[in-house]
Protein backbone atom coordinates (compact mmCIF):
# COMPACT_ATOMS: atom_id res chain seq x y z
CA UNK A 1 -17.60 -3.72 -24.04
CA UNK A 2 -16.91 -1.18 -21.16
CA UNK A 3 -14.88 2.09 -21.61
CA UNK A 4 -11.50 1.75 -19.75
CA UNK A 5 -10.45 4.54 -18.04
CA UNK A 6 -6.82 5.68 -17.49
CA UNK A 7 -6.78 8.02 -14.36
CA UNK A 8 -3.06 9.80 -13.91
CA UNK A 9 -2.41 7.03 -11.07
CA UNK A 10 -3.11 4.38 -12.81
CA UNK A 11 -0.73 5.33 -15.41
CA UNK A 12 1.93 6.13 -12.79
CA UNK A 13 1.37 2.39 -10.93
CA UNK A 14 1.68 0.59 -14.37
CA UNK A 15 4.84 2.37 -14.93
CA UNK A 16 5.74 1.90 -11.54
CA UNK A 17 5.71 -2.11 -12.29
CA UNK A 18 7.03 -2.17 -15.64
CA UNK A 19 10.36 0.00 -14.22
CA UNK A 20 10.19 -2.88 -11.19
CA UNK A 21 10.15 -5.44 -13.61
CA UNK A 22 13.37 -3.62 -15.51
CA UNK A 23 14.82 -3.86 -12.01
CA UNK A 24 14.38 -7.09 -11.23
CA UNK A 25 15.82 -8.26 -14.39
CA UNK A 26 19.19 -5.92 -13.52
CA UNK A 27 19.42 -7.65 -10.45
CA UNK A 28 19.47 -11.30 -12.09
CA UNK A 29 21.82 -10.19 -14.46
CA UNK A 30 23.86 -8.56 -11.48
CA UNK A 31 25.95 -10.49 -9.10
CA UNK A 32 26.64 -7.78 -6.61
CA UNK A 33 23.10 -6.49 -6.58
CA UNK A 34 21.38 -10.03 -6.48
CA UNK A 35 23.76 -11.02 -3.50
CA UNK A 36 22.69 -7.91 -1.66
CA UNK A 37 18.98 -8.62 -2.60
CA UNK A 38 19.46 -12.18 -1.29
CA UNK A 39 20.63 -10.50 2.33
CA UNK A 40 16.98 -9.08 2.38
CA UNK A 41 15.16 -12.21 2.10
CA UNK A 42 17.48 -14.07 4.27
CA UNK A 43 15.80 -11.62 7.06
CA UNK A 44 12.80 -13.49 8.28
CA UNK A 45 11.04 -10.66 9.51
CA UNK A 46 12.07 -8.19 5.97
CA UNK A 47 10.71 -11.82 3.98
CA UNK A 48 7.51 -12.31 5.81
CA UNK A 49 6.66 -7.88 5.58
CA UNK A 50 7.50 -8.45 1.54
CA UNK A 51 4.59 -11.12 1.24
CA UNK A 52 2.19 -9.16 3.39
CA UNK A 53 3.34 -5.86 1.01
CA UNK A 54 3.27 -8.18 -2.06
CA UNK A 55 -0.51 -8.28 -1.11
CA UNK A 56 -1.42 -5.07 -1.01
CA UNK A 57 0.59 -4.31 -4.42
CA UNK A 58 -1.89 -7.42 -5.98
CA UNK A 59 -5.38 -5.22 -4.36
CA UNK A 60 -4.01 -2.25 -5.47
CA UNK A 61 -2.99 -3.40 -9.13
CA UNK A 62 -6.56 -4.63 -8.96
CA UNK A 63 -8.08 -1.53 -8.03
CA UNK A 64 -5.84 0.68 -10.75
CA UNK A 65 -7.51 -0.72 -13.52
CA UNK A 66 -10.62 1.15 -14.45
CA UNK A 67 -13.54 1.32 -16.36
CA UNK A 68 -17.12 2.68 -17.13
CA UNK A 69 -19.79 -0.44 -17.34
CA UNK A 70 -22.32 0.32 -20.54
CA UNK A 71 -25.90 0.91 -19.85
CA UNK A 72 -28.56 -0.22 -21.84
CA UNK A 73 -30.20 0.26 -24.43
CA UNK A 74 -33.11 2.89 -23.52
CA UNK A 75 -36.94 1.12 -25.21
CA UNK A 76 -36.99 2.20 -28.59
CA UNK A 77 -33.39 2.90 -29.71
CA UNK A 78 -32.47 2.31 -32.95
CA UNK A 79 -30.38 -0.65 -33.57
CA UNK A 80 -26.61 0.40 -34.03
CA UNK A 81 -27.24 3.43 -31.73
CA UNK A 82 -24.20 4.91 -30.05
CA UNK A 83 -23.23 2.74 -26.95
CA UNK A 84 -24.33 4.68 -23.57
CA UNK A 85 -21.95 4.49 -20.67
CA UNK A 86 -22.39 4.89 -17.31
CA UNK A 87 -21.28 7.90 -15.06
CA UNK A 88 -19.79 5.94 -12.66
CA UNK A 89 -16.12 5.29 -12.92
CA UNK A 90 -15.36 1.46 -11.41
CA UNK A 91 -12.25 -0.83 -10.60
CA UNK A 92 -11.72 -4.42 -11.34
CA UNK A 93 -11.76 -4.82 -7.47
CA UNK A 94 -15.01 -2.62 -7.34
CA UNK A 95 -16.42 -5.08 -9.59
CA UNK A 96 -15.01 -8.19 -7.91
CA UNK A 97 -17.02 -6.51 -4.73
CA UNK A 98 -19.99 -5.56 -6.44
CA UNK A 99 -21.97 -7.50 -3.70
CA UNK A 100 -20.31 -5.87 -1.23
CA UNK A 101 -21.03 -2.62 -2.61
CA UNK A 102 -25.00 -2.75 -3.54
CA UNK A 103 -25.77 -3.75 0.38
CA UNK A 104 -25.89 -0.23 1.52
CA UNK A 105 -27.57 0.19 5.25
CA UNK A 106 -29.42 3.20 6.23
CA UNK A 107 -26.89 4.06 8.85
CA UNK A 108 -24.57 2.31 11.16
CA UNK A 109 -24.50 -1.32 11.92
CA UNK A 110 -22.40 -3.36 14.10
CA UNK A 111 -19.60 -5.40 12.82
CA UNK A 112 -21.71 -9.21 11.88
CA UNK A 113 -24.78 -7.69 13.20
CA UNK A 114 -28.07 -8.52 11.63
CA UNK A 115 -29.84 -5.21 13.12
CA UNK A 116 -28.84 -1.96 13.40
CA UNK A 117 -27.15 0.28 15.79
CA UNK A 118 -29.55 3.03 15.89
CA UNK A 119 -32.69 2.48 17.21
CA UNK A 120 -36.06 3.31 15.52
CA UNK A 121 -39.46 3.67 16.72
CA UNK A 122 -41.77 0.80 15.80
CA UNK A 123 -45.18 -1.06 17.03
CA UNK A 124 -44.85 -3.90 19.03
CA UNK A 125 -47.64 -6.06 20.48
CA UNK A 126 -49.81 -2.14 20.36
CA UNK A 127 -47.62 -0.90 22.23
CA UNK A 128 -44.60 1.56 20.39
CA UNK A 129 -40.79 0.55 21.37
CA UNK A 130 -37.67 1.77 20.65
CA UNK A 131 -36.19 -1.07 19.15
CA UNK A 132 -33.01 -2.26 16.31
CA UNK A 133 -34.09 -2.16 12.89
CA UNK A 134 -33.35 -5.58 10.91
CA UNK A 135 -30.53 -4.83 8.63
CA UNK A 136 -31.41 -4.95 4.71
CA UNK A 137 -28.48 -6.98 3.68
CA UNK A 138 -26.66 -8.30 7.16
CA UNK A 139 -27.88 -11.57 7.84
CA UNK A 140 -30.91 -11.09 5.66
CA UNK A 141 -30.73 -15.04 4.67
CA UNK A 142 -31.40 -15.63 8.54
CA UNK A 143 -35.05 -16.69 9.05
CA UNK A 144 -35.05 -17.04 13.07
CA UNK A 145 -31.77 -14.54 13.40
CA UNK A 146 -31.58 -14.68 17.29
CA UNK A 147 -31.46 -18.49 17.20
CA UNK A 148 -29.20 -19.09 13.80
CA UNK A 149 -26.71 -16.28 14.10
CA UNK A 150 -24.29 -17.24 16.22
CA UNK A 151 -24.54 -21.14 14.54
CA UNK A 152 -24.39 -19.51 11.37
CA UNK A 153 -21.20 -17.12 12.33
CA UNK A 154 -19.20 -20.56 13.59
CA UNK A 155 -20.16 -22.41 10.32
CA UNK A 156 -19.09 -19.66 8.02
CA UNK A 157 -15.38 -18.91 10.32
CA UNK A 158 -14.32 -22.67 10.06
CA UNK A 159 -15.27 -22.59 6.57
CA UNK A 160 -13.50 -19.91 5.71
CA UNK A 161 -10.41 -21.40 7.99
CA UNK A 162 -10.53 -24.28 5.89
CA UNK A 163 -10.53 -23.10 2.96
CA UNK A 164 -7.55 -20.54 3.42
CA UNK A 165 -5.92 -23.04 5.20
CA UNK A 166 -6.24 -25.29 2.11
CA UNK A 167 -5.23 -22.12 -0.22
CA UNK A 168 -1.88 -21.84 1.40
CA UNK A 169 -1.04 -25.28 1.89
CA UNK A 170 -1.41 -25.25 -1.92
CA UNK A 171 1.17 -21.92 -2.11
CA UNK A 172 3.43 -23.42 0.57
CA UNK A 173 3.76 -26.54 -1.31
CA UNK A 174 4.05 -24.73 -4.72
CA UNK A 175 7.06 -23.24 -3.00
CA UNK A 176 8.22 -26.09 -1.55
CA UNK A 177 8.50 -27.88 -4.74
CA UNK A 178 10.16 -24.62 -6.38
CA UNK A 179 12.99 -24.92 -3.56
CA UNK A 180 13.61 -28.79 -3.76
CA UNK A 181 13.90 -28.31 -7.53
CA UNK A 182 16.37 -25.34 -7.38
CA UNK A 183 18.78 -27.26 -4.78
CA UNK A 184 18.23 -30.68 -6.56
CA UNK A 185 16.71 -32.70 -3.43
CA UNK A 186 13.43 -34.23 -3.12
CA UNK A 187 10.63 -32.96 -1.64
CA UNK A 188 10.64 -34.07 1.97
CA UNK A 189 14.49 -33.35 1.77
CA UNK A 190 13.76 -29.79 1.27
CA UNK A 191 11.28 -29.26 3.31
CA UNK A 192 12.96 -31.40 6.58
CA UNK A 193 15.66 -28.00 5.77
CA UNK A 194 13.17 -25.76 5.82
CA UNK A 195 11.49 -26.67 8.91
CA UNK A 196 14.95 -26.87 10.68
CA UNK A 197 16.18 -23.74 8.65
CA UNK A 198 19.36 -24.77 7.35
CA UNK A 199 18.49 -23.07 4.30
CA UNK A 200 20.14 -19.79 3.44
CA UNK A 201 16.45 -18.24 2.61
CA UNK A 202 14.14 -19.26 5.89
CA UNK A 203 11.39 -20.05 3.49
CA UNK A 204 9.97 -21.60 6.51
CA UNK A 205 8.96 -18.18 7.69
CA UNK A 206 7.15 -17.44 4.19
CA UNK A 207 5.04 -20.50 5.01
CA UNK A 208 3.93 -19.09 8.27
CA UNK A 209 3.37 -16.21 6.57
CA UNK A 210 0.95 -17.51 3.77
CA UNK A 211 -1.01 -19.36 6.83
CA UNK A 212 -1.01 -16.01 8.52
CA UNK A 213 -2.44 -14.24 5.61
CA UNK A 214 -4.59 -17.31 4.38
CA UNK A 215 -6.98 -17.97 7.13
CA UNK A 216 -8.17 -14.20 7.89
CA UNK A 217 -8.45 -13.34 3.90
CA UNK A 218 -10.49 -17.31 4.10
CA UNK A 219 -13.02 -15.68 7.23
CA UNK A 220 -13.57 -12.23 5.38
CA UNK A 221 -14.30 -14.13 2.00
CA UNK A 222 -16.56 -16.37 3.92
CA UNK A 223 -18.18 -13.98 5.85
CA UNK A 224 -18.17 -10.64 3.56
CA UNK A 225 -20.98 -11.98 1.29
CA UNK A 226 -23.64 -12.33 4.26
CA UNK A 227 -22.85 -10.19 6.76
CA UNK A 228 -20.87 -6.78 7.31
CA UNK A 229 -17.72 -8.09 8.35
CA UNK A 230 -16.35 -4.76 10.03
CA UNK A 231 -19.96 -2.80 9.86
CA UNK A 232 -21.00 0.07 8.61
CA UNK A 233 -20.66 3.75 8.80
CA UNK A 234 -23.20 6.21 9.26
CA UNK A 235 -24.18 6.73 5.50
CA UNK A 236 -24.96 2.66 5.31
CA UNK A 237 -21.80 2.15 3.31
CA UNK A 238 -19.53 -1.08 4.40
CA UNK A 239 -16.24 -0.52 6.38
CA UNK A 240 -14.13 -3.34 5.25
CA UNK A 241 -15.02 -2.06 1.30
CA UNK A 242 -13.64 1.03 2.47
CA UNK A 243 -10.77 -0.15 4.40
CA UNK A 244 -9.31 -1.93 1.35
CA UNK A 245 -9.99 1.09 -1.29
CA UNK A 246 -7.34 2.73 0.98
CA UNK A 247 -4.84 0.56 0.85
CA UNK A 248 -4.43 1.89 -2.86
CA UNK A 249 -4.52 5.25 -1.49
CA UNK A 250 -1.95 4.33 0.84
CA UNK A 251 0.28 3.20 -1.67
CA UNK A 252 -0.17 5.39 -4.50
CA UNK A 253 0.79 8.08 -2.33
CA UNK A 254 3.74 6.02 -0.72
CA UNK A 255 5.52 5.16 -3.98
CA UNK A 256 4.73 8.33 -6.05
CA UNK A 257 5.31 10.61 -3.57
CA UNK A 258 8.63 9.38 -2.68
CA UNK A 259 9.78 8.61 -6.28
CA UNK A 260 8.94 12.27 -6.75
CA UNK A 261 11.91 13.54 -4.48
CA UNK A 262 14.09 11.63 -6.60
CA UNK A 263 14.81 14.27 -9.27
CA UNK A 264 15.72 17.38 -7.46
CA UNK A 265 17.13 15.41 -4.18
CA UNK A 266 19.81 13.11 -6.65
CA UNK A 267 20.72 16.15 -8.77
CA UNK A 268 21.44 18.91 -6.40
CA UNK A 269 23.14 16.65 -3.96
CA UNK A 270 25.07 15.41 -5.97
CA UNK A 271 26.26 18.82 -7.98
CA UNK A 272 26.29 20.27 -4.46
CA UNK A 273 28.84 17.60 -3.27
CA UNK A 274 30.88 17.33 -6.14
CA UNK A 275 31.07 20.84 -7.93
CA UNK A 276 31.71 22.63 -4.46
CA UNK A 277 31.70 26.82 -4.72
CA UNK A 278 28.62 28.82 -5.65
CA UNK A 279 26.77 26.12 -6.58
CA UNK A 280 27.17 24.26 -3.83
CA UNK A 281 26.21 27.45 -1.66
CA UNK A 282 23.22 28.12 -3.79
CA UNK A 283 21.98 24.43 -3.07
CA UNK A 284 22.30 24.54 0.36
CA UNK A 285 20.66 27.70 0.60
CA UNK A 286 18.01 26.13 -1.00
CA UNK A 287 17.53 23.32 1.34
CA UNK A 288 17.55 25.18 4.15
CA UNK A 289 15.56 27.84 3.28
CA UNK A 290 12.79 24.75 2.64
CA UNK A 291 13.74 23.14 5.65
CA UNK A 292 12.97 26.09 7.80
CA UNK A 293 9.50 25.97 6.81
CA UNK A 294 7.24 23.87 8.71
CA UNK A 295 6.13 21.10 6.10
CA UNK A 296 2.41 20.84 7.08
CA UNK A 297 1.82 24.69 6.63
CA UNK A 298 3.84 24.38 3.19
CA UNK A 299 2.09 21.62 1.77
CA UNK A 300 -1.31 23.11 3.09
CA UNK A 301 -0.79 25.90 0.72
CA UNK A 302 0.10 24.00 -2.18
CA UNK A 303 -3.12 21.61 -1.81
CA UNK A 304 -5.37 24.61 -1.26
CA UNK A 305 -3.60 25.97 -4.87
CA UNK A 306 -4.20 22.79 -6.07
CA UNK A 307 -7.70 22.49 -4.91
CA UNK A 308 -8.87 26.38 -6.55
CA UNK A 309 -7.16 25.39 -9.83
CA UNK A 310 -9.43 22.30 -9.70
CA UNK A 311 -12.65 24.09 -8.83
CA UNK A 312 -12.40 26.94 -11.47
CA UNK A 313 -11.35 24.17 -14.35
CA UNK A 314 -14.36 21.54 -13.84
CA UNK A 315 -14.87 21.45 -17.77
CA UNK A 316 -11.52 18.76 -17.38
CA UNK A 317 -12.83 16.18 -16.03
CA UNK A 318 -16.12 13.97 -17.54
CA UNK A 319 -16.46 12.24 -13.90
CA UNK A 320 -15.45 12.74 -9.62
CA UNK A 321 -13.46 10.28 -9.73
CA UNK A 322 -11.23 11.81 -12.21
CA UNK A 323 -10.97 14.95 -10.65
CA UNK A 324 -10.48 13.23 -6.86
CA UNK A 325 -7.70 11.31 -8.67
CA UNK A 326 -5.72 13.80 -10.30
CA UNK A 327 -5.61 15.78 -6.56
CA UNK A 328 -4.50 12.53 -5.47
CA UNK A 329 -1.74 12.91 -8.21
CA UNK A 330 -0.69 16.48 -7.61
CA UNK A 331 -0.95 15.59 -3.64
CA UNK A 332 2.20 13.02 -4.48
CA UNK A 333 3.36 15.99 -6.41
CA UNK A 334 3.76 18.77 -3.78
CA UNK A 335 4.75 15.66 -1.42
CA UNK A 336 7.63 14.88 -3.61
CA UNK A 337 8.48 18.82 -4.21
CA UNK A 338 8.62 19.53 -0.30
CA UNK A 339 10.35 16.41 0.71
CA UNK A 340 13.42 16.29 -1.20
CA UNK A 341 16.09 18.11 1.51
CA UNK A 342 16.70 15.38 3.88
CA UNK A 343 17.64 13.20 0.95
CA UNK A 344 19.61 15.53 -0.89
CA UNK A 345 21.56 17.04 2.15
CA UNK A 346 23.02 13.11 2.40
CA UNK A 347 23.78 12.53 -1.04
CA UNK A 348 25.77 15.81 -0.60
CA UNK A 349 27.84 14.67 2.22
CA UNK A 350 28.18 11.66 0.67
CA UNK A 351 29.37 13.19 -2.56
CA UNK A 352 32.10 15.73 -0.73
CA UNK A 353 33.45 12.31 0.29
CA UNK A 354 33.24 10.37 -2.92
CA UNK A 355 34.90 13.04 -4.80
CA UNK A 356 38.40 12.82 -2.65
CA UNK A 357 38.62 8.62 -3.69
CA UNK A 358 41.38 7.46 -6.13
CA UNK A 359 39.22 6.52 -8.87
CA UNK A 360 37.41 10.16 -9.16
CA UNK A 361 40.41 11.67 -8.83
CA UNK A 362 42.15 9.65 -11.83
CA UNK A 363 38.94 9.70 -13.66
CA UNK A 364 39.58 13.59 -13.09
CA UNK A 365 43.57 13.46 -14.34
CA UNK A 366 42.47 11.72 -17.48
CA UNK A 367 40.11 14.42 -18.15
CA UNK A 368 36.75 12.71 -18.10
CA UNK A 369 34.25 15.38 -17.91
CA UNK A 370 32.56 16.50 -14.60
CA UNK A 371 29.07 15.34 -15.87
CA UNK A 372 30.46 11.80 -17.13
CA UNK A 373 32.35 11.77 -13.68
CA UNK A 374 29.17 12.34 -11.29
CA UNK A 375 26.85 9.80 -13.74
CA UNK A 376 29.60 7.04 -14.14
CA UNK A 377 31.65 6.96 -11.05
CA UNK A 378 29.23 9.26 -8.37
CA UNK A 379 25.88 8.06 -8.67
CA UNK A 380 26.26 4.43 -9.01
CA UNK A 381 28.30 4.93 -5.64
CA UNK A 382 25.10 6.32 -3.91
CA UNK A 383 22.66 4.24 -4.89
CA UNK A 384 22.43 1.84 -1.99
CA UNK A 385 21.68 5.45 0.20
CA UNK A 386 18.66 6.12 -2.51
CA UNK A 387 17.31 3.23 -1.92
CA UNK A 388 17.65 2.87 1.71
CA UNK A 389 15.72 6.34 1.77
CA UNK A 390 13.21 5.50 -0.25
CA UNK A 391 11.90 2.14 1.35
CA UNK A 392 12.35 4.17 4.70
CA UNK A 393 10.25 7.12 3.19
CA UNK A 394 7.50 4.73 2.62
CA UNK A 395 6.04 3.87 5.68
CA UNK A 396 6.70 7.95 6.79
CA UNK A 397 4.16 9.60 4.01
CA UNK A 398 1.71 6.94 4.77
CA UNK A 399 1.26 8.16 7.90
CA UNK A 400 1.75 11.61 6.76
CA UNK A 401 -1.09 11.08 4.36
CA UNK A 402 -3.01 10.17 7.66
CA UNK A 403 -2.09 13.46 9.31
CA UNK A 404 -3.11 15.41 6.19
CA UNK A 405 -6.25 14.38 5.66
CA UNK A 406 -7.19 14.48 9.11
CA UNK A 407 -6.43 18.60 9.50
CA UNK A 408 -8.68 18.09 6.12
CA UNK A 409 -5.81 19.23 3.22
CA UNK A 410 -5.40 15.26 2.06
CA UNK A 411 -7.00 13.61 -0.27
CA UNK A 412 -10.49 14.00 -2.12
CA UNK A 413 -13.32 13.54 0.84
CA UNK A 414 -15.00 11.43 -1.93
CA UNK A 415 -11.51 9.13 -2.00
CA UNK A 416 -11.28 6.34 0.57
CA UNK A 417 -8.18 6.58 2.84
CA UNK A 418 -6.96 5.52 6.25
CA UNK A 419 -6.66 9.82 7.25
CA UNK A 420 -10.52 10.14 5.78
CA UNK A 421 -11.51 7.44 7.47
CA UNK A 422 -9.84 8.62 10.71
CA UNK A 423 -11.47 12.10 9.99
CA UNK A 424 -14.88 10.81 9.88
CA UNK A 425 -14.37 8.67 12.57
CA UNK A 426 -13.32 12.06 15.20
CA UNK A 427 -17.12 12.41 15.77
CA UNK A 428 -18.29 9.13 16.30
CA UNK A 429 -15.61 8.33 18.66
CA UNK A 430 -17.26 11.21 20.75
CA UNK A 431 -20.42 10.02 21.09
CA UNK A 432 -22.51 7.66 23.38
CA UNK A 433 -22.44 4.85 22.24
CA UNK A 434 -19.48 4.84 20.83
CA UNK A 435 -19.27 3.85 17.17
CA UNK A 436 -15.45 2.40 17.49
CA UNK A 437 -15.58 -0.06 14.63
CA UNK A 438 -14.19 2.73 10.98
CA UNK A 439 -11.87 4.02 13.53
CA UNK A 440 -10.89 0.60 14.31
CA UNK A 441 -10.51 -1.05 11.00
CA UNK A 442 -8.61 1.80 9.59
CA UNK A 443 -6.00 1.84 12.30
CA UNK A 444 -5.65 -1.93 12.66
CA UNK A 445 -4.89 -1.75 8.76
CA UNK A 446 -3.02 1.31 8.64
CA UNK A 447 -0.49 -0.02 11.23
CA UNK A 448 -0.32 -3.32 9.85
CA UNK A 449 0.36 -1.43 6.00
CA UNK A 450 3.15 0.49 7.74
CA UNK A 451 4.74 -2.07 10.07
CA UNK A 452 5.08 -4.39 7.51
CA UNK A 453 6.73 -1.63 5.01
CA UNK A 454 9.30 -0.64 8.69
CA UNK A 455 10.23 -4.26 8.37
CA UNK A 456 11.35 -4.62 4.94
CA UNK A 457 12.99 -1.48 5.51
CA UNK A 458 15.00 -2.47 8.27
CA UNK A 459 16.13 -5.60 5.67
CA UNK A 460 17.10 -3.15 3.06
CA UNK A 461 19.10 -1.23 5.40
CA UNK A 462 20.88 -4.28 6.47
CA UNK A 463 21.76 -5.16 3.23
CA UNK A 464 22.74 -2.39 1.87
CA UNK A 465 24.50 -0.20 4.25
CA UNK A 466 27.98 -1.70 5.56
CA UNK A 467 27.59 -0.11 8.64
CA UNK A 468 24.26 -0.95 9.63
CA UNK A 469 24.85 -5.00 9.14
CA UNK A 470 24.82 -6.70 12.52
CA UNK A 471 26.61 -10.24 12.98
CA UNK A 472 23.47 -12.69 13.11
CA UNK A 473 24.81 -16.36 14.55
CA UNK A 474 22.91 -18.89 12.74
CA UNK A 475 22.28 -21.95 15.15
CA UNK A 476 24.53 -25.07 14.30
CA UNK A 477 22.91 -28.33 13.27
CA UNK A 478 24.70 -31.18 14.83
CA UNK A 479 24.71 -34.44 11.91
CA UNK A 480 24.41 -37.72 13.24
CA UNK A 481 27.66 -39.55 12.83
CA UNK A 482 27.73 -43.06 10.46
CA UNK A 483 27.95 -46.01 12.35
């Protein structure tokens, strides 16, 4: 039986989707807030960016659950000895890659190749060449490699085409049948609506979607267990196992960090707005103040506090991993603590106007208190603006994150993410030949990650903010008339 271990993130992701869950279920039970919700997913481009983020949520669930494997038993233990675990903390997705993970190179490789990048001395015919290594693990199963590789490439891509192809005709049709049961039609009904989109929801477009996601996750599955799908990087170690451990990075610090402004930005704005005089005076003083100081020089100092407390204390922590992940924690921390103005600055403007409405001002006459007032009648009146914020905040600290580590006050070094990647990848984009594909495979997923988060964003905002709803004509089906 291995040893789970809870890391602070961990904790704060499984808390994350239990208070999602609580959400959902106050949507259901809430007309207003389920019709707005249903505005999102009318938006085809906000509906396809939630399945593409709903897929990174499943890896990164994955990857927040984790665990030390036990070792065993050394020749000559007593039976009933103490069970010995190993140092190494892993993740279910670790685990799930384990294949992946053991076929380390000795240095770079190009992405598919069966030989390395760098070439090594070597004996050929008498006669010593600078030739390209044969990779330990990339193509190994190749007997004649220069005559079965590219044969053996095409047989593995339309496999893996097929079978994602078949894996989301399954989902597509799962959803189809969900849809034609909701509305009461038959199958071919429901989907002859779809296809023409005279549905309110374009589920069409979440079809597309699952195709669009299907085939390339079908090629890497195919492909990842013979050959380095995006290479490797110059300590052996496989790019694509590396590109998706950050997407976990990328979203811890997304959601934590911006949950973390919550606090200070709903409280203050909202006394600020409502209470007026000294306090609101002290609270903008405050926000200013912070927003006067430039945010990459403020945070640096906080993660090089944060990084001294964690060298003198190494007696708290049994593993690296551990100690990587509660800087990861305390990084969403100081994110969260520096962030908070913009928000709070809006909820106080729109507080100031909030307060002058009928219904705070007779909530006022009756003599509700102030607290009661700004909880009951305030708040619930600014949540749409909290949660436009926060789905627009998303996308932002990603790429922050990316900026961060780059100038090298980010994350761990020993924690994959896209800015580490991008770090590492400043000197091998400078020399000749260029080793382009970490850089590559970082950005292509980093942009995708974000894009897809700017998208559902833009839904949100739709939905939720009256003045930010634009008039969308929805084409008119003509019906044949009965004979």
């Amino acid at each position: 039986m291995p040893k789970f271990v809870m890391l602070w993130t961990d904790v704060a992701v499984w808390l994350l989707i239990v208070a999602m869950v609580a959400y959902a279920w106050t949507v259901v039970r809430k007309p207003n807030l389920a019709a707005n919700w249903s505005k999102v997913f009318r938006n085809g481009p906000a509906l396809a960016s939630s399945l593409v983020l709903l897929a990174c949520l499943l890896l990164t669930l994955a990857d927040s659950v984790h665990f030390r494997s036990v070792l065993p038993a050394a020749a000559g233990a007593p039976a009933g000895s103490a069970a010995v675990y190993d140092t190494r903390v892993q993740s279910m997705l670790d685990a799930g890659l384990r294949q992946v993970v053991q076929s380390r190179e000795s240095t770079y490789s190009r992405p598919l190749a069966y030989v390395g990048f760098t070439k090594e001395s070597a004996d050929v015919n008498g006669k010593v060449e600078r030739v390209a290594p044969r990779l330990k693990f990339g193509g190994a199963h190749l007997t004649d490699p220069e005559t079965q590789w590219a044969g053996d490439i095409t047989k593995r891509v339309v496999i893996g085409l097929l079978g994602g192809a078949l894996v989301a005709a399954l989902l597509s049709a799962l959803l189809i049948a969900v849809v034609a049961r909701s509305r009461g039609e038959g199958w071919g009904v429901a989907f002859g609506k779809m296809r023409r989109r005279e549905t309110p929801v374009p589920w069409i477009v979440a079809c597309r979607t699952l195709f669009g996601l299907g085939l390339p996750i079908g090629v890497l599955v195919s492909l990842m267990g013979h050959y380095h799908v995006f290479g490797t990087d110059i300590t052996g170690n496989d790019v694509m196992y590396q590109t998706l451990k950050s997407i976990r990075t990328a979203f811890v610090i997304g959601t934590l960090a911006t949950l973390a402004t919550l606090p200070l930005a709903v409280v203050l704005g909202i006394m600020g707005g409502y209470l007026k005089g000294w306090v609101d005076e002290l609270i903008q003083y405050l926000y200013t103040v912070l927003s006067s100081i430039p945010n990459i020089l403020l945070i640096a100092a906080c993660v090089l506090m944060v990084q001294v407390f964690l060298d003198k204390h190494p007696e708290l922590f049994e593993t690296g991993v551990e100690r990587a992940d509660l800087k990861l924690f305390l990084l969403c921390a100081v994110l969260g603590l520096t962030g908070w103005a913009s928000l709070c600055r809006l909820l106080r403007g729109e507080t100031l106007k909030l307060r002058e409405l009928e219904f705070v001002q007779a909530a006022n006459a009756f003599g509700v208190g102030q607290a009661r007032i700004m909880m009951r009648h305030i708040f619930p009146n600014v949540v749409h603006l909290i949660l436009i914020v926060t789905v627009l905040d998303f996308s932002a600290l990603i790429l922050y994150e990316a900026v961060l580590s780059y100038v090298g006050v980010g994350v761990d070094p020993s924690m994959n993410s896209f800015g580490g990647m991008i770090n590492f990848a400043r000197n091998e984009m400078s020399r000749d030949p260029v080793v382009w594909w970490p850089f590559a495979s970082a950005f292509i997923f980093m942009v995708t990650l974000v894009l897809s988060a700017n998208l559902f964003a833009d839904g949100v905002r739709d939905a939720f903010d009256p003045r930010a709803r634009v008039f969308r004509p929805r084409p008119i089906t003509h019906q044949k008339k009965p004979a």
